[in-house]
PDB file of N, CA and C in Angstrom:
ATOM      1  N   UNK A   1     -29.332  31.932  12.223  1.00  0.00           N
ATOM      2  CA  UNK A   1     -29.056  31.774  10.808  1.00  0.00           C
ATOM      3  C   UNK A   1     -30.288  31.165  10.137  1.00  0.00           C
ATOM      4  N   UNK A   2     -30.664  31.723   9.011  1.00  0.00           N
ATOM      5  CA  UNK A   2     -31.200  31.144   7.938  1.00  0.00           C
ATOM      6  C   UNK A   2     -31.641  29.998   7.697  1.00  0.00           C
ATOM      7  N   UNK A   3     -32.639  29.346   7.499  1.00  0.00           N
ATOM      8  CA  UNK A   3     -32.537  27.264   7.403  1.00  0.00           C
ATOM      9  C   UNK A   3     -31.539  27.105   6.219  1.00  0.00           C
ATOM     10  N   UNK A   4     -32.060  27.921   5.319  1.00  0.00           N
ATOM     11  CA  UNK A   4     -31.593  27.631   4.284  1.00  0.00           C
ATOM     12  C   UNK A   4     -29.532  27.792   4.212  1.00  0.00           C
ATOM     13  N   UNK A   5     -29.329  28.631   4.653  1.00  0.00           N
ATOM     14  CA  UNK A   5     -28.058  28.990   4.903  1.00  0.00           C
ATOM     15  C   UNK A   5     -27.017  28.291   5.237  1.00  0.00           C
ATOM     16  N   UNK A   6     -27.669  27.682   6.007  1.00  0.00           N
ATOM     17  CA  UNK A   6     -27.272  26.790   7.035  1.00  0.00           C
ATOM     18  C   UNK A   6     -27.310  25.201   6.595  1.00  0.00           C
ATOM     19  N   UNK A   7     -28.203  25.000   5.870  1.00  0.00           N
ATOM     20  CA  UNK A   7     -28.330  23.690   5.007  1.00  0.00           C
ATOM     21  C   UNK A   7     -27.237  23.825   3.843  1.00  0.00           C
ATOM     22  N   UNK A   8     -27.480  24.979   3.558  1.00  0.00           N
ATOM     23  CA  UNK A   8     -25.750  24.979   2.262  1.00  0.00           C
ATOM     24  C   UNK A   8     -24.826  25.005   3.027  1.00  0.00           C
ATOM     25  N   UNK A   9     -24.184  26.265   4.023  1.00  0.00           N
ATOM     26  CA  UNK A   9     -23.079  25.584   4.429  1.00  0.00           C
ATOM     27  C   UNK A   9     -22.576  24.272   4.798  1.00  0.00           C
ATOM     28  N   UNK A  10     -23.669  23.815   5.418  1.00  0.00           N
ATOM     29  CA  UNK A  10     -22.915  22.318   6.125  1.00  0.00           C
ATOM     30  C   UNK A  10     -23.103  21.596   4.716  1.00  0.00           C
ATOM     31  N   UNK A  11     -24.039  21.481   4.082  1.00  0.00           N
ATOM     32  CA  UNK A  11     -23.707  20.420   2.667  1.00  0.00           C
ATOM     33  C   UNK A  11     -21.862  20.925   2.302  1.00  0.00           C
ATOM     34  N   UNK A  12     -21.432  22.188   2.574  1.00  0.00           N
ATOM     35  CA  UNK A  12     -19.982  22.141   1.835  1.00  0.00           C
ATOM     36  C   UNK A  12     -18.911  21.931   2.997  1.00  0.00           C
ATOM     37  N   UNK A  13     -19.517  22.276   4.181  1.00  0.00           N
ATOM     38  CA  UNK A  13     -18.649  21.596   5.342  1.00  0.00           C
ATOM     39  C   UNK A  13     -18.141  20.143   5.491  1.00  0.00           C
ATOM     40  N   UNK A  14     -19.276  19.401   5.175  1.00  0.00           N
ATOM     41  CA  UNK A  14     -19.537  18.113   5.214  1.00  0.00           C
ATOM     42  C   UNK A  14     -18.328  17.175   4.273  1.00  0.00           C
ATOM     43  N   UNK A  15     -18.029  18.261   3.225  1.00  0.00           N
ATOM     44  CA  UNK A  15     -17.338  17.640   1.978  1.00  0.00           C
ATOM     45  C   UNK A  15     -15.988  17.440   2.425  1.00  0.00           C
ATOM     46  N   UNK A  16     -14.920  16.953   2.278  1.00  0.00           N
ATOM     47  CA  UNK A  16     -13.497  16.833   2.467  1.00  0.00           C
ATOM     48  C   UNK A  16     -12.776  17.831   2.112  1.00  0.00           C
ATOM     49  N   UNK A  17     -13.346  18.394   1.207  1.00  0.00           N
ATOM     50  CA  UNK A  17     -12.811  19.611   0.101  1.00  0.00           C
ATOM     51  C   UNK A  17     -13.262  20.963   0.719  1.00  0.00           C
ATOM     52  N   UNK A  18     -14.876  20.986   1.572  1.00  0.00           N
ATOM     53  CA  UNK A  18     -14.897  21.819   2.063  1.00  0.00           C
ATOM     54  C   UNK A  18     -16.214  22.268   0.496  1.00  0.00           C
ATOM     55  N   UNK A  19     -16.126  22.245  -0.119  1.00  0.00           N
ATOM     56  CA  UNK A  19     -16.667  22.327  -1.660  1.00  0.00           C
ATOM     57  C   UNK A  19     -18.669  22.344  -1.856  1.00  0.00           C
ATOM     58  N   UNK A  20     -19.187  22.959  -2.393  1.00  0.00           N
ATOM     59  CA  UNK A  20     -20.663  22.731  -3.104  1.00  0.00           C
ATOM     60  C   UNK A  20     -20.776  22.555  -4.451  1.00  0.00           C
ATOM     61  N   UNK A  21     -21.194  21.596  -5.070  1.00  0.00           N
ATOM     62  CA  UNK A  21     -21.128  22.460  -6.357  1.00  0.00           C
ATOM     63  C   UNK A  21     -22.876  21.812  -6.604  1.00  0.00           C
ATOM     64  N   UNK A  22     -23.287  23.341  -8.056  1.00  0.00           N
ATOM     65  CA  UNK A  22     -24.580  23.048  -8.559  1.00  0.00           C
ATOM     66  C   UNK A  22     -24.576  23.109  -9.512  1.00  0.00           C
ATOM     67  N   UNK A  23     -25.582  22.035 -10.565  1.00  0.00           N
ATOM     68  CA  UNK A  23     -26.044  21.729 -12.029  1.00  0.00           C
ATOM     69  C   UNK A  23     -26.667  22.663 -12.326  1.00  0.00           C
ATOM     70  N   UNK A  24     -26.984  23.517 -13.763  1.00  0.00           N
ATOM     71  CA  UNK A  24     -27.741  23.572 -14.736  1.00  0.00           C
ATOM     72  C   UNK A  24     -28.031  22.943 -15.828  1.00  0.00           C
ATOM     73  N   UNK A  25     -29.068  22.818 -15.719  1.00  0.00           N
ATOM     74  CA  UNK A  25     -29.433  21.479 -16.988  1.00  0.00           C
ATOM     75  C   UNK A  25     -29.925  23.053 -18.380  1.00  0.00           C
ATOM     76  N   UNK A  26     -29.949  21.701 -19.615  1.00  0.00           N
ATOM     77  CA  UNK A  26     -29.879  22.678 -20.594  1.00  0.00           C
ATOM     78  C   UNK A  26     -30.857  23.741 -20.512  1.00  0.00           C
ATOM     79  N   UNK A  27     -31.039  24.706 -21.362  1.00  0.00           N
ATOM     80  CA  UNK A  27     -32.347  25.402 -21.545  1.00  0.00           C
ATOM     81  C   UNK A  27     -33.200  26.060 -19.805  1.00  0.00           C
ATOM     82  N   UNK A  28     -32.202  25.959 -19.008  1.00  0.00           N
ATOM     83  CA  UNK A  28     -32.875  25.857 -17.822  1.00  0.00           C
ATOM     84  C   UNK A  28     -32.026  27.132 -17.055  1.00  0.00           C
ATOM     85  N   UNK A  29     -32.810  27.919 -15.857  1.00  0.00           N
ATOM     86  CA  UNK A  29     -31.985  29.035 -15.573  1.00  0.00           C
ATOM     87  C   UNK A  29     -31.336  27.904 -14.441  1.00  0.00           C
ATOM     88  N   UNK A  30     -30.924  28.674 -13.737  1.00  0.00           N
ATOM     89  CA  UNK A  30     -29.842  28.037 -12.122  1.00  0.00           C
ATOM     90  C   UNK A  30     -31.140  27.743 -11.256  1.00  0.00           C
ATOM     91  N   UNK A  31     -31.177  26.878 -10.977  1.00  0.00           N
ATOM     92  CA  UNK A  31     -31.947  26.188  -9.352  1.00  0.00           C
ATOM     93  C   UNK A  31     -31.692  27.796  -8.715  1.00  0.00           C
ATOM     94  N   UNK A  32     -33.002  27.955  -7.489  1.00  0.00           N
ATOM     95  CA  UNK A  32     -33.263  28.792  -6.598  1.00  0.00           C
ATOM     96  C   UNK A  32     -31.618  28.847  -5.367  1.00  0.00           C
ATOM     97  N   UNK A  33     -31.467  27.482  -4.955  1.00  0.00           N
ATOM     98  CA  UNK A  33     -29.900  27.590  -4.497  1.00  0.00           C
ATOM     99  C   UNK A  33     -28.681  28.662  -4.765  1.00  0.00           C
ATOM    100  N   UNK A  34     -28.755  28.639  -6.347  1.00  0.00           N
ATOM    101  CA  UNK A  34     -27.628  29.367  -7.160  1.00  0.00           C
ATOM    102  C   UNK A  34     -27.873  31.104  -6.517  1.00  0.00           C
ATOM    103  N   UNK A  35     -28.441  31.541  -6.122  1.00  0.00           N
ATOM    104  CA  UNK A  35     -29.040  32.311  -6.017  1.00  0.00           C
ATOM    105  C   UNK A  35     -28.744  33.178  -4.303  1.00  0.00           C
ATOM    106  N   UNK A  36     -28.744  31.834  -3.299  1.00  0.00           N
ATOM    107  CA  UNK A  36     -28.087  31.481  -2.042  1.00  0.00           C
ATOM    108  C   UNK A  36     -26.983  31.461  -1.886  1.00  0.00           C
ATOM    109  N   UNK A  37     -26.635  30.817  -2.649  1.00  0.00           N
ATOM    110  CA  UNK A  37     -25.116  30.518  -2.908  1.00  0.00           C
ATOM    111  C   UNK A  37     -24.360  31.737  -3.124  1.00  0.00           C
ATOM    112  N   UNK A  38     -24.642  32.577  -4.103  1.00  0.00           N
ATOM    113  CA  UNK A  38     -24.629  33.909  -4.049  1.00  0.00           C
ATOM    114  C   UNK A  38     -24.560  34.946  -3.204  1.00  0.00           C
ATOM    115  N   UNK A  39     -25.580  34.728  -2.399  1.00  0.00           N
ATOM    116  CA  UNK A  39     -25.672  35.707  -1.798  1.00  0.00           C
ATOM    117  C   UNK A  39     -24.130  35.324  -0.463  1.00  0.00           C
ATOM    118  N   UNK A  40     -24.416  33.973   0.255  1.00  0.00           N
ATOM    119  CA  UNK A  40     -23.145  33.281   1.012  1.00  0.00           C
ATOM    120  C   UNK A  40     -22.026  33.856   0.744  1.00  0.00           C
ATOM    121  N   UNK A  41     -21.783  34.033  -0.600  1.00  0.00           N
ATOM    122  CA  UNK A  41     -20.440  34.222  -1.115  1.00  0.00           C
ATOM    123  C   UNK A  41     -20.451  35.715  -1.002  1.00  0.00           C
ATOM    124  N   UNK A  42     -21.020  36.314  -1.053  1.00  0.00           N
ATOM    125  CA  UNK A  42     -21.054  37.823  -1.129  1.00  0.00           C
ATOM    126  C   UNK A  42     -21.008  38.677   0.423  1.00  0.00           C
ATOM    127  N   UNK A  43     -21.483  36.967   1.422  1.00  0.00           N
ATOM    128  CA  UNK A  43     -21.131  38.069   2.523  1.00  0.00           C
ATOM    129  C   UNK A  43     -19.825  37.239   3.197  1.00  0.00           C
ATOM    130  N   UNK A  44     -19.173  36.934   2.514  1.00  0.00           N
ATOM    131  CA  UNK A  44     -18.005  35.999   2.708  1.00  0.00           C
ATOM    132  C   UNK A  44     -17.856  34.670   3.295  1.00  0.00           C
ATOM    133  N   UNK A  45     -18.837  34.003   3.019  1.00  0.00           N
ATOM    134  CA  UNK A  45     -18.637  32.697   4.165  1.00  0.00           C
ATOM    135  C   UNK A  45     -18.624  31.560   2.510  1.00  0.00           C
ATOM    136  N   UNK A  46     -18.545  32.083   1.365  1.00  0.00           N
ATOM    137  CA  UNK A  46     -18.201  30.891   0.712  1.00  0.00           C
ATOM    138  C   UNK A  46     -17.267  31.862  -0.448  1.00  0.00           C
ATOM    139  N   UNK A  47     -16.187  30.896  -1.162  1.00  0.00           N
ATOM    140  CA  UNK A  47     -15.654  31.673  -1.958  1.00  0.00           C
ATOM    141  C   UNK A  47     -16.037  30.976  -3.328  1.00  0.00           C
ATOM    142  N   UNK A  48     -16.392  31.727  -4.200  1.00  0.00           N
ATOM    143  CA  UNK A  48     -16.620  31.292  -5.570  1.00  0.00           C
ATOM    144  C   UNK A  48     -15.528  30.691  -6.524  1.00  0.00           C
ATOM    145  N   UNK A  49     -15.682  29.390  -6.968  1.00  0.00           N
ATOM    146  CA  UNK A  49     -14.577  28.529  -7.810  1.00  0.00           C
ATOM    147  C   UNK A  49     -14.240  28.483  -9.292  1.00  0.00           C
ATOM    148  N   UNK A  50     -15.843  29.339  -9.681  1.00  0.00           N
ATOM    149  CA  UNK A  50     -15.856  29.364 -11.080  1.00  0.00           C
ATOM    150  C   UNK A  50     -17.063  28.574 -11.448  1.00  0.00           C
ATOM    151  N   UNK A  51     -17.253  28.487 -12.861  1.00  0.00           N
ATOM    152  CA  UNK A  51     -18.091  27.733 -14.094  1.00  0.00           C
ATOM    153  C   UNK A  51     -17.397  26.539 -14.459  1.00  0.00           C
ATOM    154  N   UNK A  52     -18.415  25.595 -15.006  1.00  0.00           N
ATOM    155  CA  UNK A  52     -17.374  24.731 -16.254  1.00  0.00           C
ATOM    156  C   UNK A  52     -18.445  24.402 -16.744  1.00  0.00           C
ATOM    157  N   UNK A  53     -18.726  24.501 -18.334  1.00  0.00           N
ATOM    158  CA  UNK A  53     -19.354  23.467 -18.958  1.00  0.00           C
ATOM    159  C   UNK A  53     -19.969  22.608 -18.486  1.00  0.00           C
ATOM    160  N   UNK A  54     -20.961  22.098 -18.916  1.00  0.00           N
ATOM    161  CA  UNK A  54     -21.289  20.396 -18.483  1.00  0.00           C
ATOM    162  C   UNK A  54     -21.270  19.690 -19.821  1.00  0.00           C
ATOM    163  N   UNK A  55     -21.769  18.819 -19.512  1.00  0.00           N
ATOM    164  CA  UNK A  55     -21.124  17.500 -20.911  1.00  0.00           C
ATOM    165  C   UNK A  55     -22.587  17.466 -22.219  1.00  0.00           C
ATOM    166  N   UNK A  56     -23.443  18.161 -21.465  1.00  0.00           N
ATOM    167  CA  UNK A  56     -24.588  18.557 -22.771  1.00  0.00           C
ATOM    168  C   UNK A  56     -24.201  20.309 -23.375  1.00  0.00           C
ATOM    169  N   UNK A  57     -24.540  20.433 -24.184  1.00  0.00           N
ATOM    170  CA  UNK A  57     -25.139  21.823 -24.819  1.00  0.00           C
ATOM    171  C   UNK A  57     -25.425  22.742 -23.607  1.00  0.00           C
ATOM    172  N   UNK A  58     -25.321  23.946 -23.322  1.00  0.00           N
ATOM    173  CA  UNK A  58     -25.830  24.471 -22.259  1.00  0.00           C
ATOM    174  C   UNK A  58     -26.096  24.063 -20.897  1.00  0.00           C
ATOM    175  N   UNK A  59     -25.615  23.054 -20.778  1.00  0.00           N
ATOM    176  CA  UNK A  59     -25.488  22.804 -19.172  1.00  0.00           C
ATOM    177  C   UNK A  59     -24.214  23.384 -18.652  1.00  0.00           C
ATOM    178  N   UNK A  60     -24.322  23.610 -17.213  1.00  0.00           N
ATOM    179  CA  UNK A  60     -23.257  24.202 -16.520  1.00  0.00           C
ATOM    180  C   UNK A  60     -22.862  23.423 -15.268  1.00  0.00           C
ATOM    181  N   UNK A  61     -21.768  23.580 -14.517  1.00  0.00           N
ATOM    182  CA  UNK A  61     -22.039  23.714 -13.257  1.00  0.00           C
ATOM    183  C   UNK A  61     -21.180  24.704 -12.214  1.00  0.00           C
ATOM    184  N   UNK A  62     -21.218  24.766 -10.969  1.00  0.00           N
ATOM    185  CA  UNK A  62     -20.642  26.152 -10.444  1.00  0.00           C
ATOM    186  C   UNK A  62     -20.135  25.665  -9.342  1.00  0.00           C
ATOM    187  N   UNK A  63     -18.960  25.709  -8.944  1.00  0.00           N
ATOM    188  CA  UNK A  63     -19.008  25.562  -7.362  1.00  0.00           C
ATOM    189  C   UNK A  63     -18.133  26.351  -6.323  1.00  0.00           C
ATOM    190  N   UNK A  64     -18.503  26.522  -5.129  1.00  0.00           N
ATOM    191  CA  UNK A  64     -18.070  26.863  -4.223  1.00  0.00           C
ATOM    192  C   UNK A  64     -16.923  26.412  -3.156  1.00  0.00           C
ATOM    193  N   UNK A  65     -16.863  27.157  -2.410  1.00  0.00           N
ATOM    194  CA  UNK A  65     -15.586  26.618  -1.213  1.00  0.00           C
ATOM    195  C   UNK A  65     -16.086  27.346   0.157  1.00  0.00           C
ATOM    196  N   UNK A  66     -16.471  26.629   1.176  1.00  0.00           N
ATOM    197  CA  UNK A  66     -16.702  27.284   2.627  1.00  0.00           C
ATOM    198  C   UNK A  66     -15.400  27.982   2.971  1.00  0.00           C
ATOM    199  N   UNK A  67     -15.629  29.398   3.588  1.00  0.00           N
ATOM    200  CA  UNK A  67     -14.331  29.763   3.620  1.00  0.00           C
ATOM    201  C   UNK A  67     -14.300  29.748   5.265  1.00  0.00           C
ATOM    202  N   UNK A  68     -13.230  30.154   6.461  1.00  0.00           N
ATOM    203  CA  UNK A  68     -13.281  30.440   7.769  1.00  0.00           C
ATOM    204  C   UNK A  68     -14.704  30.911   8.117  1.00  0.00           C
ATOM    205  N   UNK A  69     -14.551  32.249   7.759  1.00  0.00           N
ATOM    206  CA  UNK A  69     -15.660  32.706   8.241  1.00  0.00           C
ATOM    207  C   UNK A  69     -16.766  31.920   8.125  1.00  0.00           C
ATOM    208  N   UNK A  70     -17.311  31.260   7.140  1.00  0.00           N
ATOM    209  CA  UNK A  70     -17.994  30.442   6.959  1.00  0.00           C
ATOM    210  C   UNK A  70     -18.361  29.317   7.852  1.00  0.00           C
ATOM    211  N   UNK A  71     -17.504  28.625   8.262  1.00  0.00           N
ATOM    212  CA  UNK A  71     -17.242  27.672   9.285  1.00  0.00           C
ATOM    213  C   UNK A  71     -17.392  28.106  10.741  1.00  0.00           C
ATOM    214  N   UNK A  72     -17.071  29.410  11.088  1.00  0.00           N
ATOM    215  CA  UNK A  72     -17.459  30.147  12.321  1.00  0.00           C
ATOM    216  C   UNK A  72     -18.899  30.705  12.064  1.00  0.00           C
ATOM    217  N   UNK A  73     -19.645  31.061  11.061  1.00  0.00           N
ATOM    218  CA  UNK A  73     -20.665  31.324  10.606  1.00  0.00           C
ATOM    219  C   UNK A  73     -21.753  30.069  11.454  1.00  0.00           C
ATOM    220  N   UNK A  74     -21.519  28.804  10.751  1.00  0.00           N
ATOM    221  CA  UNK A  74     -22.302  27.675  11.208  1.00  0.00           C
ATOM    222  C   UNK A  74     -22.114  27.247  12.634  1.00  0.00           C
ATOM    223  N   UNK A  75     -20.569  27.158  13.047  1.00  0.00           N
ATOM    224  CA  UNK A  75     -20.934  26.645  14.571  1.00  0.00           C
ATOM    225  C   UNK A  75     -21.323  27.906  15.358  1.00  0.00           C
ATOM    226  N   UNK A  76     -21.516  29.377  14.881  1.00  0.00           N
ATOM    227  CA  UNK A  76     -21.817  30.185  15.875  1.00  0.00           C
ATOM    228  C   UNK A  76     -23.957  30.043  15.932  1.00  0.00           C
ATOM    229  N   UNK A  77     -24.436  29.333  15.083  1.00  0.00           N
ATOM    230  CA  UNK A  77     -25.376  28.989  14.956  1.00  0.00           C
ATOM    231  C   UNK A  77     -26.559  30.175  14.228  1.00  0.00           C
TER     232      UNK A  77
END
């Protein structure tokens, strides 16, 4: 697996919730992550939670959910 891949899943493994979530700050596109995150979710190992607002003008944030596969994803290494 991926470094990178693998550094997001376990950041949402790690969580109680199982959960990632990422900021956009105003005026700003999505961090390179958002992007990962994406792709994770697309080959099923995270499920997408949605958007919300953030508390400025154009900020966002997004988060995720490790799904099974996901979790067999990381300990299969």
């Amino acid at each position: 697996m991926i470094d990178h891949r693998r550094r997001l899943l376990s950041r949402a493994a790690l969580t109680e919730e199982g959960c990632i979530t990422l900021q956009r700050e105003p005026d700003r596109g999505w961090p390179g992550d958002h992007s990962r995150l994406c792709a994770l979710e697309n080959d099923g190992h995270l499920l997408f939670l949605g958007e919300e607002p953030g508390s400025r003008p154009g900020s966002a944030s997004a988060a995720w959910r490790i799904t099974a596969q996901g979790r067999a994803a990381l300990q299969q290494g």
